[in-house]
PDB file of N, CA and C in Angstrom:
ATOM      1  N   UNK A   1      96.220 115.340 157.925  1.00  0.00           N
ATOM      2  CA  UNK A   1      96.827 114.390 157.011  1.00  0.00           C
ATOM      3  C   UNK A   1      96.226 112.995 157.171  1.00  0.00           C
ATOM      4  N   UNK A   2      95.871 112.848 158.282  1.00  0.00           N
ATOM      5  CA  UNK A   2      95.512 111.607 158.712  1.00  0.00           C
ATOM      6  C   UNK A   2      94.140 111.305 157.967  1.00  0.00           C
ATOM      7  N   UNK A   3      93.548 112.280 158.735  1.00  0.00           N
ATOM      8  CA  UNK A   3      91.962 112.319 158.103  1.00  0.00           C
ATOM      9  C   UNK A   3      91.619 112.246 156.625  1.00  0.00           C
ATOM     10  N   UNK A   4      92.562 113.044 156.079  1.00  0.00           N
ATOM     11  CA  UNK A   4      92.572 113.075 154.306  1.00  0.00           C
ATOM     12  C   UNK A   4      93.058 111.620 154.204  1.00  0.00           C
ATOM     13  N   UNK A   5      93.566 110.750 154.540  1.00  0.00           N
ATOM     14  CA  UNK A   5      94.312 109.249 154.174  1.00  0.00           C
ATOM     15  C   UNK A   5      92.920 108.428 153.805  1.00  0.00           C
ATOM     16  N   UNK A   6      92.070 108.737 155.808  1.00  0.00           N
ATOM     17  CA  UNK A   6      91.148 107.982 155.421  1.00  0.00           C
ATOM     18  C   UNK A   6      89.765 108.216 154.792  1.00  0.00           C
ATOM     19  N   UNK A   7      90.172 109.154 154.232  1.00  0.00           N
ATOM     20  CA  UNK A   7      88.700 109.596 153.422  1.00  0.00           C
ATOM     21  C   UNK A   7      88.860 109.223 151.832  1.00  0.00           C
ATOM     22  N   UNK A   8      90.425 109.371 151.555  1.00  0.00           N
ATOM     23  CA  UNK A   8      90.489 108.991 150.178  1.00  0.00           C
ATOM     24  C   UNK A   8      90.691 107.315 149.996  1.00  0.00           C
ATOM     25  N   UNK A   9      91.345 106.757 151.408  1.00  0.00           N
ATOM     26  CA  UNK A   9      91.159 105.396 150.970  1.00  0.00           C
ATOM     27  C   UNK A   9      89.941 104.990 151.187  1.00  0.00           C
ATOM     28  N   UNK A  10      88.552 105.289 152.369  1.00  0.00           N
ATOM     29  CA  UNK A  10      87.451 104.995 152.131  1.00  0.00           C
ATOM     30  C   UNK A  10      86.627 105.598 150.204  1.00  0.00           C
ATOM     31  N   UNK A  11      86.855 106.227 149.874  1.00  0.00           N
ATOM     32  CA  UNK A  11      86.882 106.843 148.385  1.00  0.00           C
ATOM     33  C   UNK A  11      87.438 105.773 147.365  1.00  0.00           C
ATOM     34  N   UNK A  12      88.475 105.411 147.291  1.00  0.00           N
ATOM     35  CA  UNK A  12      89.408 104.584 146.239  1.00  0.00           C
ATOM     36  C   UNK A  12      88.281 103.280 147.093  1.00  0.00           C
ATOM     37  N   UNK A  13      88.325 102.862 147.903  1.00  0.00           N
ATOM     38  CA  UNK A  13      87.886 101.139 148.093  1.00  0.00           C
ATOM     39  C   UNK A  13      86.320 101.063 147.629  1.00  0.00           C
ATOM     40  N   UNK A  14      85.620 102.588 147.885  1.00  0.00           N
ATOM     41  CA  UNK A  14      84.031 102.202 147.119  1.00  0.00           C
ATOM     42  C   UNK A  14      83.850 102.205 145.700  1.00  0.00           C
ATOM     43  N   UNK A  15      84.636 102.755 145.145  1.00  0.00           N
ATOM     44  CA  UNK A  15      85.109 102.787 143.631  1.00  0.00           C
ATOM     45  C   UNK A  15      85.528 101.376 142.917  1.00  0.00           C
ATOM     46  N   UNK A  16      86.518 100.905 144.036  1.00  0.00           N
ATOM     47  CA  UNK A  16      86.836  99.852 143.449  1.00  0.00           C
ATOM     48  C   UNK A  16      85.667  98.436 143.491  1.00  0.00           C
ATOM     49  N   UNK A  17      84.721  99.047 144.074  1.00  0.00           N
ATOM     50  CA  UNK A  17      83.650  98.087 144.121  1.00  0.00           C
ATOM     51  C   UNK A  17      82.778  98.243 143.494  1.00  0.00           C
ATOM     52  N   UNK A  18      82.893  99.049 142.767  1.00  0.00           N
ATOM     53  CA  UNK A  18      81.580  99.569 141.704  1.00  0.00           C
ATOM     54  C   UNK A  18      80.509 100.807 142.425  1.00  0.00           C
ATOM     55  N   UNK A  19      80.563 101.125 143.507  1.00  0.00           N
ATOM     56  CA  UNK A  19      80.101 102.202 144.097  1.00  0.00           C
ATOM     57  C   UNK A  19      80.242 103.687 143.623  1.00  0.00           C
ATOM     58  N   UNK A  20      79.473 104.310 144.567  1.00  0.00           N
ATOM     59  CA  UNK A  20      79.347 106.482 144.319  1.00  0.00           C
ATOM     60  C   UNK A  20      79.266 106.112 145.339  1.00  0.00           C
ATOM     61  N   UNK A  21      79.779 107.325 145.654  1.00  0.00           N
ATOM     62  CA  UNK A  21      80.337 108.013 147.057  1.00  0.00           C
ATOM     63  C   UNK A  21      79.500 109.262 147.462  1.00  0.00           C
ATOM     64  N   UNK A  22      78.833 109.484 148.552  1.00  0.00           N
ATOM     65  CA  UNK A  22      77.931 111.013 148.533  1.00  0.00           C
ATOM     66  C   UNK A  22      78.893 111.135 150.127  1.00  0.00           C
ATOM     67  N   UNK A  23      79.360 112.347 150.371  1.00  0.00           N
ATOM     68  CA  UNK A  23      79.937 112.861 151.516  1.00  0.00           C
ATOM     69  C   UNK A  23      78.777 113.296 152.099  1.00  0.00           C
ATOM     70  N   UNK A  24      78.301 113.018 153.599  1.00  0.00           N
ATOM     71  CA  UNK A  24      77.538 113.994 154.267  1.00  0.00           C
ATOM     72  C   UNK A  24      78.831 114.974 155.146  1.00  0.00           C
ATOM     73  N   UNK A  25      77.667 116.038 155.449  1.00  0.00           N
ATOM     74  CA  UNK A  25      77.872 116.908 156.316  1.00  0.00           C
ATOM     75  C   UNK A  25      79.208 117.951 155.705  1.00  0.00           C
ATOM     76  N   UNK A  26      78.957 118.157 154.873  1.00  0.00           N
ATOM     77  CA  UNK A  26      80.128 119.286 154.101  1.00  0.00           C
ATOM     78  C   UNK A  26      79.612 120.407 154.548  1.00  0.00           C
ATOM     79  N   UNK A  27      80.010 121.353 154.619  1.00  0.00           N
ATOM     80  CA  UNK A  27      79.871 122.548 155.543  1.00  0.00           C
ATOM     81  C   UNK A  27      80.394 124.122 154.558  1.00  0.00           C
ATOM     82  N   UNK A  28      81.603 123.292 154.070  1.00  0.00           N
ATOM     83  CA  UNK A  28      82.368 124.841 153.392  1.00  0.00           C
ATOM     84  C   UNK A  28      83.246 124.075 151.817  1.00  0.00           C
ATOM     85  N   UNK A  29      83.441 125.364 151.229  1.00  0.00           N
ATOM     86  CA  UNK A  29      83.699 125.101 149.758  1.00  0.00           C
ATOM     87  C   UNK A  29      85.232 124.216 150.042  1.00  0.00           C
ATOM     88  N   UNK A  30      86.324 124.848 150.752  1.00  0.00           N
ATOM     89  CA  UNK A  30      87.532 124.262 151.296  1.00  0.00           C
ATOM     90  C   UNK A  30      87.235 122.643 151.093  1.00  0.00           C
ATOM     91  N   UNK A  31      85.911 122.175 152.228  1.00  0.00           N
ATOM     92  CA  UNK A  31      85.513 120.666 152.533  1.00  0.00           C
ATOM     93  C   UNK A  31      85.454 120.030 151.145  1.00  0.00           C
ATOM     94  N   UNK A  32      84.418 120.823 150.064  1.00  0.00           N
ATOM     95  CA  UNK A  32      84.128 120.310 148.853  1.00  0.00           C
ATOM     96  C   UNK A  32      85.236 120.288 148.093  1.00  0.00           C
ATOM     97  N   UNK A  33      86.243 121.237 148.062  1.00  0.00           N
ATOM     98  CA  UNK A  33      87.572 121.335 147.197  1.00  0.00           C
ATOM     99  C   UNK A  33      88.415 119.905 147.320  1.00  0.00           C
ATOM    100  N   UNK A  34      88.104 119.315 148.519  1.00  0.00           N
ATOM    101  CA  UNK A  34      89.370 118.245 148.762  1.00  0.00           C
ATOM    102  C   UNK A  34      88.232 117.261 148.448  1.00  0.00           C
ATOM    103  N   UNK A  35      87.342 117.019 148.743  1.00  0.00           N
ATOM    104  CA  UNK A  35      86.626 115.744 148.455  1.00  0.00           C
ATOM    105  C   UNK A  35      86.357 115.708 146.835  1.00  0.00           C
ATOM    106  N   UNK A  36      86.043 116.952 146.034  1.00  0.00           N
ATOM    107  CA  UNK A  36      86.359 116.968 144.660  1.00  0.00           C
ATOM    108  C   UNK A  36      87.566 116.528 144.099  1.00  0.00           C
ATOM    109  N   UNK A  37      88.627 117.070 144.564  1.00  0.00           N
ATOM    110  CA  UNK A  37      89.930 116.547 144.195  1.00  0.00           C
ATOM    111  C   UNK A  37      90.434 115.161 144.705  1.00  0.00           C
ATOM    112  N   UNK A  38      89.618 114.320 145.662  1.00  0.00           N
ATOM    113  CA  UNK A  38      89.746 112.765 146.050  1.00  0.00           C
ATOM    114  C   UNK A  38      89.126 112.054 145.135  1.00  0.00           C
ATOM    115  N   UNK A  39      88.067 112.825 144.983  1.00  0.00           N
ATOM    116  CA  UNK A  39      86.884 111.813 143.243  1.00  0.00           C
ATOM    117  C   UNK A  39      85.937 111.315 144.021  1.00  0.00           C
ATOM    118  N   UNK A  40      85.648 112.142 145.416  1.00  0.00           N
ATOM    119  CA  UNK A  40      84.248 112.340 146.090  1.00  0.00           C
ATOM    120  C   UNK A  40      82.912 112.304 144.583  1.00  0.00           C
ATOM    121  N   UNK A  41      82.283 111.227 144.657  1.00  0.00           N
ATOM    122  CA  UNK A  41      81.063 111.663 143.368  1.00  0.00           C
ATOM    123  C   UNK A  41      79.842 112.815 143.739  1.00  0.00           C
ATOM    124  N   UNK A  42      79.470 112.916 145.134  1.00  0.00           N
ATOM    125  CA  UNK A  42      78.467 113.868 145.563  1.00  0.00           C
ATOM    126  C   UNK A  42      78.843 114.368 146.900  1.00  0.00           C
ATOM    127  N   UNK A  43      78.185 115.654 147.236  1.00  0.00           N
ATOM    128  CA  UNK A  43      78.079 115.631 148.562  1.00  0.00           C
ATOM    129  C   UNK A  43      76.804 116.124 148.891  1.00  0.00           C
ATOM    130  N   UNK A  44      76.663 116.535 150.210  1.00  0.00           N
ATOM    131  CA  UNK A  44      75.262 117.151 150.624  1.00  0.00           C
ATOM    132  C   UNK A  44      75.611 117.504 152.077  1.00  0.00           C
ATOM    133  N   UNK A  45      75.074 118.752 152.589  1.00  0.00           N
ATOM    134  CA  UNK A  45      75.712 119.415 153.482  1.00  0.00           C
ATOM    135  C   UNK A  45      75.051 120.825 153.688  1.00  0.00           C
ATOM    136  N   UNK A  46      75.298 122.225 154.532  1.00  0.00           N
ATOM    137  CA  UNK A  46      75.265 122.945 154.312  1.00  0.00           C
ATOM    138  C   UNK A  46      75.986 123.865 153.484  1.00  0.00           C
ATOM    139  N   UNK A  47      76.834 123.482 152.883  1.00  0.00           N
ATOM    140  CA  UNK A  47      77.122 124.240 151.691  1.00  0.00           C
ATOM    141  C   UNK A  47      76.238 124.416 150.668  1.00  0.00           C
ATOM    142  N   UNK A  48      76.035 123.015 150.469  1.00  0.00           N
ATOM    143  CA  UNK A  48      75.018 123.373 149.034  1.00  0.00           C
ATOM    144  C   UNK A  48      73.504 123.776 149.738  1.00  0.00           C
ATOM    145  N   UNK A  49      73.275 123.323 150.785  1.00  0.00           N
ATOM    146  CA  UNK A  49      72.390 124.208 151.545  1.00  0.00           C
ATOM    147  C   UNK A  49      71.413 123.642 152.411  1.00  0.00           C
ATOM    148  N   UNK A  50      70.715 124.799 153.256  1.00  0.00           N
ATOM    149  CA  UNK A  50      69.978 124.247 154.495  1.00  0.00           C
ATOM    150  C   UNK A  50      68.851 123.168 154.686  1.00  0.00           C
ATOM    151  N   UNK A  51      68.093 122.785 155.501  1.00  0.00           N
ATOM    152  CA  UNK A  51      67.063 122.249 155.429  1.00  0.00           C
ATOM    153  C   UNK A  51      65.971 122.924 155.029  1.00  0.00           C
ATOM    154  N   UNK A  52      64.908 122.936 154.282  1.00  0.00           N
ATOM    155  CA  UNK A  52      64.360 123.388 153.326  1.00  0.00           C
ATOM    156  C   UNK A  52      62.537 122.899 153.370  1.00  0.00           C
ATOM    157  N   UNK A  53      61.684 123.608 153.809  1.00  0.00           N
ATOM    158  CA  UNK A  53      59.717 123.013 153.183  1.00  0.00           C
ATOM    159  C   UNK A  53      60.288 122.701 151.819  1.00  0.00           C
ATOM    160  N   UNK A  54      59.564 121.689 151.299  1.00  0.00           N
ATOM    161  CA  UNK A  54      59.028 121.411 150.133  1.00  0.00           C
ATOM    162  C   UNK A  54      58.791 122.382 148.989  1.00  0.00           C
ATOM    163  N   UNK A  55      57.682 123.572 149.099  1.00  0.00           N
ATOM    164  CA  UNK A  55      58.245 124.168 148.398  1.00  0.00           C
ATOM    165  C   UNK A  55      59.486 124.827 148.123  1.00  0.00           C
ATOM    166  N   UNK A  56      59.873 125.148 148.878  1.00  0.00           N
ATOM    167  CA  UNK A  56      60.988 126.154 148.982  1.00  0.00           C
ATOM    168  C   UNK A  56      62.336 125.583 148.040  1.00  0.00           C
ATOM    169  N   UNK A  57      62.416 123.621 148.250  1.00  0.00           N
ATOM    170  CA  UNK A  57      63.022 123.198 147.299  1.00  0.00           C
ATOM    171  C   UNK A  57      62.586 123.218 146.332  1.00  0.00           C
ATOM    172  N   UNK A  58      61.805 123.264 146.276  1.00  0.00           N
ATOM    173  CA  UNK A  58      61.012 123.363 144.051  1.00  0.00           C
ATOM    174  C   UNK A  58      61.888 124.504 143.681  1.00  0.00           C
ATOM    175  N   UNK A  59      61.839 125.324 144.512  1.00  0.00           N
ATOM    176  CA  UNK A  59      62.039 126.435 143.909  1.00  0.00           C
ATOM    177  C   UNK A  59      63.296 126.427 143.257  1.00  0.00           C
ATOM    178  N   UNK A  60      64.641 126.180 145.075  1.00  0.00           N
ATOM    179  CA  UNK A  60      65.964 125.880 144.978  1.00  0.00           C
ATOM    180  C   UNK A  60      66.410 125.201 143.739  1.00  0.00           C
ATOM    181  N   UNK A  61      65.359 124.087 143.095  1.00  0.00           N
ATOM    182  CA  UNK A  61      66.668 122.842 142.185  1.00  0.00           C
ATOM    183  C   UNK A  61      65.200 123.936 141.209  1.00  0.00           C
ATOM    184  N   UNK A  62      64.432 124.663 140.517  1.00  0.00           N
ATOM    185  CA  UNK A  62      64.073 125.061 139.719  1.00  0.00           C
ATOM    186  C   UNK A  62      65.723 126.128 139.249  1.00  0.00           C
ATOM    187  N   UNK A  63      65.920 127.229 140.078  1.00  0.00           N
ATOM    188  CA  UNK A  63      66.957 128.157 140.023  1.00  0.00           C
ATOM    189  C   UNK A  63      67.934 127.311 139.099  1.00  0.00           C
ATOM    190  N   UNK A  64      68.476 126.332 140.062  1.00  0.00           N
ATOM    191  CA  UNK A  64      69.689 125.671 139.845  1.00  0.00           C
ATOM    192  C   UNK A  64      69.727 124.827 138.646  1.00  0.00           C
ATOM    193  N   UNK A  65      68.327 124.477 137.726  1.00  0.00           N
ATOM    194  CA  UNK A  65      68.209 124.297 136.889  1.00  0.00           C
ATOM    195  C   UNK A  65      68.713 124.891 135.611  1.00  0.00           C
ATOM    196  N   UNK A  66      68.089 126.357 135.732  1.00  0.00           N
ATOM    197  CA  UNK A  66      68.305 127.527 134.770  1.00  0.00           C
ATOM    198  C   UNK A  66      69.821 128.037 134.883  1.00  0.00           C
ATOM    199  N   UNK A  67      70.748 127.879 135.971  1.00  0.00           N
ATOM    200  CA  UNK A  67      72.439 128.078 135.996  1.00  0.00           C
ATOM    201  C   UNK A  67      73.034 126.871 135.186  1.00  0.00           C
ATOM    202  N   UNK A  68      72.187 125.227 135.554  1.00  0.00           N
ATOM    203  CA  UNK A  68      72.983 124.695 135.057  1.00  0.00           C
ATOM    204  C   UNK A  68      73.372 124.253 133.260  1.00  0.00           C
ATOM    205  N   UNK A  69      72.157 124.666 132.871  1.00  0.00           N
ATOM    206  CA  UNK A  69      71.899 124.902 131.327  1.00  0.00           C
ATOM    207  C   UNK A  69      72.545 125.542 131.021  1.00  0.00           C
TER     208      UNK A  69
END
């Protein structure tokens, strides 16, 4: 409870400054569910996924291209 307080008031105070918000270190969909529902603007983490060569991301945001269309 605690932790959720200060994640959404760090959330509401960058907002109110004209800021985006990117969460590091998200791990699981649960993590993303509550930071989505705080009005988290991004995250990046192992959920959306590992460390990655160069190609290997072309590839990743190519895929994720063709889902998001």
């Amino acid at each position: 409870q605690r932790d959720a307080l200060i994640v959404r008031s760090t959330i509401d105070l960058a907002h109110s400054l004209g800021l985006k918000v990117t969460a590091e270190g998200v791990e699981t969909a649960t993590t993303f569910q509550l930071l989505a529902a705080m009005g988290c603007d991004a995250i990046q983490g192992f959920h959306t996924g590992r460390p990655m060569a160069p190609a290997a991301l072309e590839s990743w945001l190519a895929e994720r291209a063709v889902v998001a269309a």
